[in-house]
Protein backbone atom coordinates (compact mmCIF):
# COMPACT_ATOMS: atom_id res chain seq x y z
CA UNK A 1 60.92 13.80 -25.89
CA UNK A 2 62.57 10.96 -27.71
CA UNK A 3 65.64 11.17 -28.48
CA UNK A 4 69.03 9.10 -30.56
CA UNK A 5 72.37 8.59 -28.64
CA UNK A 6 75.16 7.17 -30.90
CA UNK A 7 77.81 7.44 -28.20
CA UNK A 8 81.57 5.83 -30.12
CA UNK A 9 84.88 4.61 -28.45
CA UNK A 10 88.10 4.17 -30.66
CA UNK A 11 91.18 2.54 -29.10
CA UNK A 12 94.43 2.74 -31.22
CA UNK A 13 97.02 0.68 -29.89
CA UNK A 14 100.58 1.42 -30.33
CA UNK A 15 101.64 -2.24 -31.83
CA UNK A 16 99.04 -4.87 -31.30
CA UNK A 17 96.57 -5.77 -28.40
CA UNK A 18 96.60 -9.52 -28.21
CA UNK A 19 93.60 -9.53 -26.30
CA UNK A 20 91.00 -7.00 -24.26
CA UNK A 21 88.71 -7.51 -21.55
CA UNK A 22 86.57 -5.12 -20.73
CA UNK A 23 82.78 -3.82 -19.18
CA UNK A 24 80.76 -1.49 -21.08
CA UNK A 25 77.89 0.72 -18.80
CA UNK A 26 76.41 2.44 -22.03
CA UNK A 27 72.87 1.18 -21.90
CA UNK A 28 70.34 3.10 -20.02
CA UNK A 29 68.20 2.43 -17.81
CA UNK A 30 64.44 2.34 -17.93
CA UNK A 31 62.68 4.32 -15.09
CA UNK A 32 59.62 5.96 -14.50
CA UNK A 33 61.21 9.17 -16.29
CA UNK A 34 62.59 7.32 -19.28
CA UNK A 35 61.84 4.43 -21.46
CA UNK A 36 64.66 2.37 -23.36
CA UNK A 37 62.96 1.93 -26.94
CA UNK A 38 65.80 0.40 -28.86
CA UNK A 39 69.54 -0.11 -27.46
CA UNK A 40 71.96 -1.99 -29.47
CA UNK A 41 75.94 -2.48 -28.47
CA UNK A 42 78.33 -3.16 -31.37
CA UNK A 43 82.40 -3.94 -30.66
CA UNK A 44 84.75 -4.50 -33.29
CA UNK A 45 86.79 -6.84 -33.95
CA UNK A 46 83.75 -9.57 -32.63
CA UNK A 47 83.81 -10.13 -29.49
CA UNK A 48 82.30 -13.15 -26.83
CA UNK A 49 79.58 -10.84 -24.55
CA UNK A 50 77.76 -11.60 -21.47
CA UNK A 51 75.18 -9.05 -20.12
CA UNK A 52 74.39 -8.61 -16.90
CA UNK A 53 73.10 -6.57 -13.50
CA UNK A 54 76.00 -4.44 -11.61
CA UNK A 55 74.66 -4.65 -7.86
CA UNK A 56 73.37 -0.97 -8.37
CA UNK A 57 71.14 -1.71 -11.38
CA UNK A 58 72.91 -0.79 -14.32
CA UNK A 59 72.84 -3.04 -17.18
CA UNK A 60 76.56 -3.99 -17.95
CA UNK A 61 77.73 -5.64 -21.41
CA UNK A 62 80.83 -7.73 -20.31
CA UNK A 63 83.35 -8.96 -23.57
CA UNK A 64 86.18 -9.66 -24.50
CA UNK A 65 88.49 -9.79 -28.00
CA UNK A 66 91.13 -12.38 -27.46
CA UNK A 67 92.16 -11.95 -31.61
CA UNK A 68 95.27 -10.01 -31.97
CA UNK A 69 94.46 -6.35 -33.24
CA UNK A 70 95.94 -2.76 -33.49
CA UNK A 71 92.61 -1.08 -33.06
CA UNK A 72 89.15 -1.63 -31.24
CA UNK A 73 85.46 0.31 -31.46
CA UNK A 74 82.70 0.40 -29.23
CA UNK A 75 79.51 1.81 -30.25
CA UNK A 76 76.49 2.19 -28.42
CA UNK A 77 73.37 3.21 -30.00
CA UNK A 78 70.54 3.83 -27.81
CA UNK A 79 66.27 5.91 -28.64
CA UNK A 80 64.94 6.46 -25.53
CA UNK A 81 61.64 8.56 -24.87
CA UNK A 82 62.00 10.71 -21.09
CA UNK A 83 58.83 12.39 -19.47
CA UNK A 84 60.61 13.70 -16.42
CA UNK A 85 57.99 16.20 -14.57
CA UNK A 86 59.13 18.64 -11.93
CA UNK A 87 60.40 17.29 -8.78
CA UNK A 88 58.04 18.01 -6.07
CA UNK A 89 59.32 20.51 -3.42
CA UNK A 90 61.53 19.36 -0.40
CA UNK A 91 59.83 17.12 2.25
CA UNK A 92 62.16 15.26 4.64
CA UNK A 93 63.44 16.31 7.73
CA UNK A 94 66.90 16.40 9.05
CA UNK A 95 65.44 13.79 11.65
CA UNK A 96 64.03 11.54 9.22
CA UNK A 97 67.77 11.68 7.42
CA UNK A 98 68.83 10.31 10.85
CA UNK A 99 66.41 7.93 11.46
CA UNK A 100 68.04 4.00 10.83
CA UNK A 101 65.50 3.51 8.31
CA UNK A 102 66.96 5.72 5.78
CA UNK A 103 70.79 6.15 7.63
CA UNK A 104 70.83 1.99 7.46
CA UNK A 105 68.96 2.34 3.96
CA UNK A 106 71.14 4.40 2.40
CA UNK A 107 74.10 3.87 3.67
CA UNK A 108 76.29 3.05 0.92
CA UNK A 109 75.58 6.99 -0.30
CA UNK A 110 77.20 8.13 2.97
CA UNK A 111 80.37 7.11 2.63
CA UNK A 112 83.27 9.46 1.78
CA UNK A 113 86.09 7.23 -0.46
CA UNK A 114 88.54 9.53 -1.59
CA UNK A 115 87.06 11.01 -4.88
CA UNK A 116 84.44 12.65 -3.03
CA UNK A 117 86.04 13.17 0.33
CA UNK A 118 85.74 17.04 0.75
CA UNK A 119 88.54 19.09 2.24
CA UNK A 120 88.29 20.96 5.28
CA UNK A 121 87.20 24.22 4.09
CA UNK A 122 84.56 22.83 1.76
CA UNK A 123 83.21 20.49 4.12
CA UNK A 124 82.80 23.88 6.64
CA UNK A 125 80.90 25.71 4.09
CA UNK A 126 78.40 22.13 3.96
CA UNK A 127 77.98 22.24 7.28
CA UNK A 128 77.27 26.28 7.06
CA UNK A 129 74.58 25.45 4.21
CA UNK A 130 73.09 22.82 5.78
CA UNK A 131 72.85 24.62 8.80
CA UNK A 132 70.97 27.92 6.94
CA UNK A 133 67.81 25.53 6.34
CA UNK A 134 65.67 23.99 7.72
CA UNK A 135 64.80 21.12 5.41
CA UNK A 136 67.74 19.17 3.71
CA UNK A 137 66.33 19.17 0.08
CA UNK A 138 66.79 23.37 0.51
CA UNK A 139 70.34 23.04 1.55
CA UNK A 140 71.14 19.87 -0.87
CA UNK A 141 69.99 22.83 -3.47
CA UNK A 142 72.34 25.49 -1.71
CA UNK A 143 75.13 23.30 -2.00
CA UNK A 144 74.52 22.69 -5.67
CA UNK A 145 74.14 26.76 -6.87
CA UNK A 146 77.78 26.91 -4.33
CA UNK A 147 79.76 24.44 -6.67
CA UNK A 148 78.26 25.89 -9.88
CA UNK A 149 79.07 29.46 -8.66
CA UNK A 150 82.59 28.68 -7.45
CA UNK A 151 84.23 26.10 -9.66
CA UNK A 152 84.34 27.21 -13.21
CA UNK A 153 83.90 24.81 -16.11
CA UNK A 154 86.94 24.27 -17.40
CA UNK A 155 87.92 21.19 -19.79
CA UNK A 156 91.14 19.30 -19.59
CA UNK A 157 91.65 20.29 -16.07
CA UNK A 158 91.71 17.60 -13.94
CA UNK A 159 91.17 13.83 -15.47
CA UNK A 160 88.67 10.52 -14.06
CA UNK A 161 90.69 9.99 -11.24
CA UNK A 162 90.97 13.61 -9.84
CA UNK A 163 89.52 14.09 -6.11
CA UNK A 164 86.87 16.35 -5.49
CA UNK A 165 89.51 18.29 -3.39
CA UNK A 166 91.98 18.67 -5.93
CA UNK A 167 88.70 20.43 -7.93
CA UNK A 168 87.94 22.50 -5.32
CA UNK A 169 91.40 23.45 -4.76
CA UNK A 170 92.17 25.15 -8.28
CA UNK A 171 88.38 26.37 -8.43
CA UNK A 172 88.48 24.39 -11.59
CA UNK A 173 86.78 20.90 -13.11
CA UNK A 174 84.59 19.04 -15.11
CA UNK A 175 81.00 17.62 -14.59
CA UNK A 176 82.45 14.94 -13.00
CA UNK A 177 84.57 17.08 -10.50
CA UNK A 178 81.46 19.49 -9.46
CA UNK A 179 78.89 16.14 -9.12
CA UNK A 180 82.21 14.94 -6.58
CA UNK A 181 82.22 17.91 -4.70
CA UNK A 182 78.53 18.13 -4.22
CA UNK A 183 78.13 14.23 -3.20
CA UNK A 184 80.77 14.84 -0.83
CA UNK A 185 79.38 17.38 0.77
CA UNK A 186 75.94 16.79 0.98
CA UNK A 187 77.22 13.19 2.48
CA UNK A 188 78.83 14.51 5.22
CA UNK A 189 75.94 16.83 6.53
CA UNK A 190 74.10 13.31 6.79
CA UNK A 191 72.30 13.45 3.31
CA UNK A 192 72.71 10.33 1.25
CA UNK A 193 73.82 11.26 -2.31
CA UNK A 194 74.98 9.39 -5.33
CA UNK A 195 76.33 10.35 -8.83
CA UNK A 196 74.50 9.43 -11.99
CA UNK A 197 75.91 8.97 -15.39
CA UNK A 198 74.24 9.97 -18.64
CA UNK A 199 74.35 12.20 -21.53
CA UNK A 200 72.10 15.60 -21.51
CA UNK A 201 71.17 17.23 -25.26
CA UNK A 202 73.16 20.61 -25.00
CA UNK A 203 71.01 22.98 -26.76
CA UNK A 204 67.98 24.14 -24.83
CA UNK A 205 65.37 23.71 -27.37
CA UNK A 206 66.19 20.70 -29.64
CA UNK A 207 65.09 21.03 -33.13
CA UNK A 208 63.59 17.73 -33.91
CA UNK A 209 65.93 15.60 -36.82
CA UNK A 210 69.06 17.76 -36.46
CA UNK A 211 71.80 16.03 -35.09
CA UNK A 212 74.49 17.54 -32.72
CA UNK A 213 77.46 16.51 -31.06
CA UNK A 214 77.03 16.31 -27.65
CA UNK A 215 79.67 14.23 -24.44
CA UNK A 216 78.93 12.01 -21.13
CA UNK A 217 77.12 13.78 -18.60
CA UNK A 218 76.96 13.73 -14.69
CA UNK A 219 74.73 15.07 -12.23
CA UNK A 220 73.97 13.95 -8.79
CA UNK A 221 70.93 12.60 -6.68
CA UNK A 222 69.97 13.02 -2.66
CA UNK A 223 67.54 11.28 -0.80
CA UNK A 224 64.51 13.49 -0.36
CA UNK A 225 61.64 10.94 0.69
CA UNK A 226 62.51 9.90 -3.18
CA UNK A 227 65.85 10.48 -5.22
CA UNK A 228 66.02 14.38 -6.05
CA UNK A 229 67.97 15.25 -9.32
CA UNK A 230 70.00 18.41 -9.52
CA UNK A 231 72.68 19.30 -12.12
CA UNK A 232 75.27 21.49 -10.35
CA UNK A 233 76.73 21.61 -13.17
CA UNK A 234 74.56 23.62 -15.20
CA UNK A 235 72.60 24.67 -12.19
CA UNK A 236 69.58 22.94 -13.17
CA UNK A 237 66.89 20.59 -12.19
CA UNK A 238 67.30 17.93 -15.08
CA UNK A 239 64.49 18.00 -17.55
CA UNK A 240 63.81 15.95 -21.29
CA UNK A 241 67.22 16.34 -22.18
CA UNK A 242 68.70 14.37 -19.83
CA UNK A 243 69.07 10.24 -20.36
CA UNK A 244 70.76 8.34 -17.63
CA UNK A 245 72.85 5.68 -17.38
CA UNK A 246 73.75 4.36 -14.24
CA UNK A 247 74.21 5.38 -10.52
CA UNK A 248 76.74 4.68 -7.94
CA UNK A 249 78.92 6.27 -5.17
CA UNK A 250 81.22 8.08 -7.17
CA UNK A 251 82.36 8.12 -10.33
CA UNK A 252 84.79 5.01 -10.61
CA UNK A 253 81.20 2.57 -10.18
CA UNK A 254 79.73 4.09 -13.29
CA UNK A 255 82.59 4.07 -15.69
CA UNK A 256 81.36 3.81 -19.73
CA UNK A 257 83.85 1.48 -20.04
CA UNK A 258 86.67 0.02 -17.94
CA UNK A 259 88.75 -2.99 -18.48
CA UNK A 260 92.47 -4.58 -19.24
CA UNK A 261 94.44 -5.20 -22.14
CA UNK A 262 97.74 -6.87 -23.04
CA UNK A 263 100.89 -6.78 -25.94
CA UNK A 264 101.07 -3.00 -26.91
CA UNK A 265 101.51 0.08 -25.03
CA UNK A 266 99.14 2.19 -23.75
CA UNK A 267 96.22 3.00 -26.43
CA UNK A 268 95.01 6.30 -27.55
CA UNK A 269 91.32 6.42 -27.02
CA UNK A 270 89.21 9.28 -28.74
CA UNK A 271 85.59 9.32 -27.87
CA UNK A 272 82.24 10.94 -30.02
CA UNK A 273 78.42 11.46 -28.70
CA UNK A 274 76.25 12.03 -31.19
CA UNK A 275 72.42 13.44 -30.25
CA UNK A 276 69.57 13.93 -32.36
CA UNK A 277 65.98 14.70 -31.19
CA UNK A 278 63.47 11.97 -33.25
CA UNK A 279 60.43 13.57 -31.41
C-alpha cells in the first residue's frame, strides 16, 4: 500500500516569538516493512536546518527561526509504500529473555522511568499474565487485549506527560497512555519493550485517492527473537496502514516536535494529519 501523510503544526503566539529552536521527528523511517519514497519538511518563517541521527535511529530535522514572528508552521509531507506480512508466531523463551545476550542487549527497553512505571496492582496482573504462558510473545499479547479491554479510549483525558499509572488509575487514556501501560508492564516481567511513533490510516479498507483526516499514532514493540508489533490500542497486529516514525523508551524520546522559544507567552498549537491512499 502506498500511501500520502501531510501531517501540519501551527503555533500562534500570544505577542511575538523572537526566536524558536526546536527538533522535528516527522520523517519515517525506512525498514524492511516500509519504504520512504518522497519526504519533504517545510517551516515557516525560513528557518537554518541541520538533519541528523537521534541515537535510536530516527531521522531528526533540527532548526531554528531567530526572526521575530507571531506565528510558526511545520509541515511534513511524507509517500511511503509498507508491505508488512504477518508476524510469525511466538518463539523465545522466558530463558532466552534472561540470557545477557538479549538482558545486556536490550537493556535500555527494561527500564521503568516514570511514564511507564506501572503501579502496584497493574504490575500484579503482568506478573499474573506472564505467568499463564509459557512463551513471552503469548503473554506480551495477553497484556495487550488487558489494556485494550480495561482502559477505554477516551480523548482529552490525560495529556503527553501523563504516567501510565495515572491512565490506569481513571481506566481512561489515549494511544499514548495504553502503549505506556503495556511497555511498562511487559518490562517488568523481563520482556524488553519500546514505544513506536507513527500515524495508522483509520478506515479499514482505504479507498485509493480519497483523502481523510487522520492523528499521530502509537503502538508498542517486544523482543520476540525479532521486534513484535502489537497495537493495544486497537487490539491489533499492525498491518498496511500503519507508517512509523521513530522508536524509543517511552514517549518523551519520540516527540513530533519538541523545542524552546522566547518573547511571548505560551503559544496555542493546533495540529492536522491528513491521509490519502495513492495505491
Amino acid at each position: 500500500m502506498q500511501l500520502r501523510i501531510t501531517h501540519t503544526t501551527t503555533f500562534e503566539y500570544d505577542g511575538r516569538s523572537v526566536a524558536s529552536y526546536n527538533q522535528a521527528r516527522l520523517t519515517p523511517v525506512t525498514t524492511p516493512e516500509q519504504i520512504v519514497v518522497h519526504h519533504r519538511l517545510e517551516v515557516s518563517p525560513k528557518p537554518w536546518t541541520y538533519e541528523y541521527r537521534d541515537y535510536f535511529g530516527a531521522a531528526v530535522t533540527a532548526f531554528e527561526v531567530v526572526d521575530p514572528h507571531e506565528a510558526m508552521t511545520v509541515r511534513a509531507t511524507s509517500t511511503v509504500q509498507t508491505n508488512r506480512p504477518a508476524a510469525p508466531p511466538p518463539s523465545s523463551t522466558w530463558e532466552a529473555l534472561g540470557a545477557r545476550e538479549v538482558a545486556d542487549r536490550w537493556t535500555e527497553f527494561l527500564t521503568l522511568p516514570d511514564l511507564v512505571a506501572p503501579p502496584a496492582d497493574f504490575a500484579q496482573r503482568a506478573r499474573q499474565v506472564a505467568a499463564d504462558h509459557e512463551l513471552p510473545g503469548e503473554a506480551a499479547r495477553d497484556l495487550c487485549a488487558l489494556v485494550h479491554d480495561e482502559v477505554e479510549f477516551a480523548a482529552g483525558s490525560t495529556d503527553v506527560r501523563a504516567p501510565a499509572a495515572a491512565a490506569w488509575q481513571q481506566r481512561a487514556g489515549v494511544c499514548q497512555d495504553m502503549v505506556h501501560l503495556v511497555v511498562g508492564g511487559l518490562r517488568s516481567v523481563g520482556i524488553p519493550a519500546r514505544y513506536v511513533s507513527g500515524y495508522v490510516h483509520p478506515d479499514a479498507a482505504p479507498v485509493v485517492g480519497a483523502t481523510v483526516s487522520g492523528s499521530s499514532h502509537a503502538w508498542v514493540e517486544w523482543w520476540d527473537d525479532g521486534w513484535r508489533a502489537f497495537d493495544p490500542c486497537h487490539d491489533t497486529e499492525p498491518d498496511d496502514r500503519y507508517v512509523s516514525l521513530a522508536h524509543g523508551r517511552d514517549y518523551a524520546d519520540v516527540r513530533p516536535i519538541s523545542g524552546i522559544y522566547s518573547g511571548a507567552a505560551t503559544p496555542r498549537m493546533t495540529v492536522a494529519v491528513d491521509v490519502t491512499r495513492l495505491a
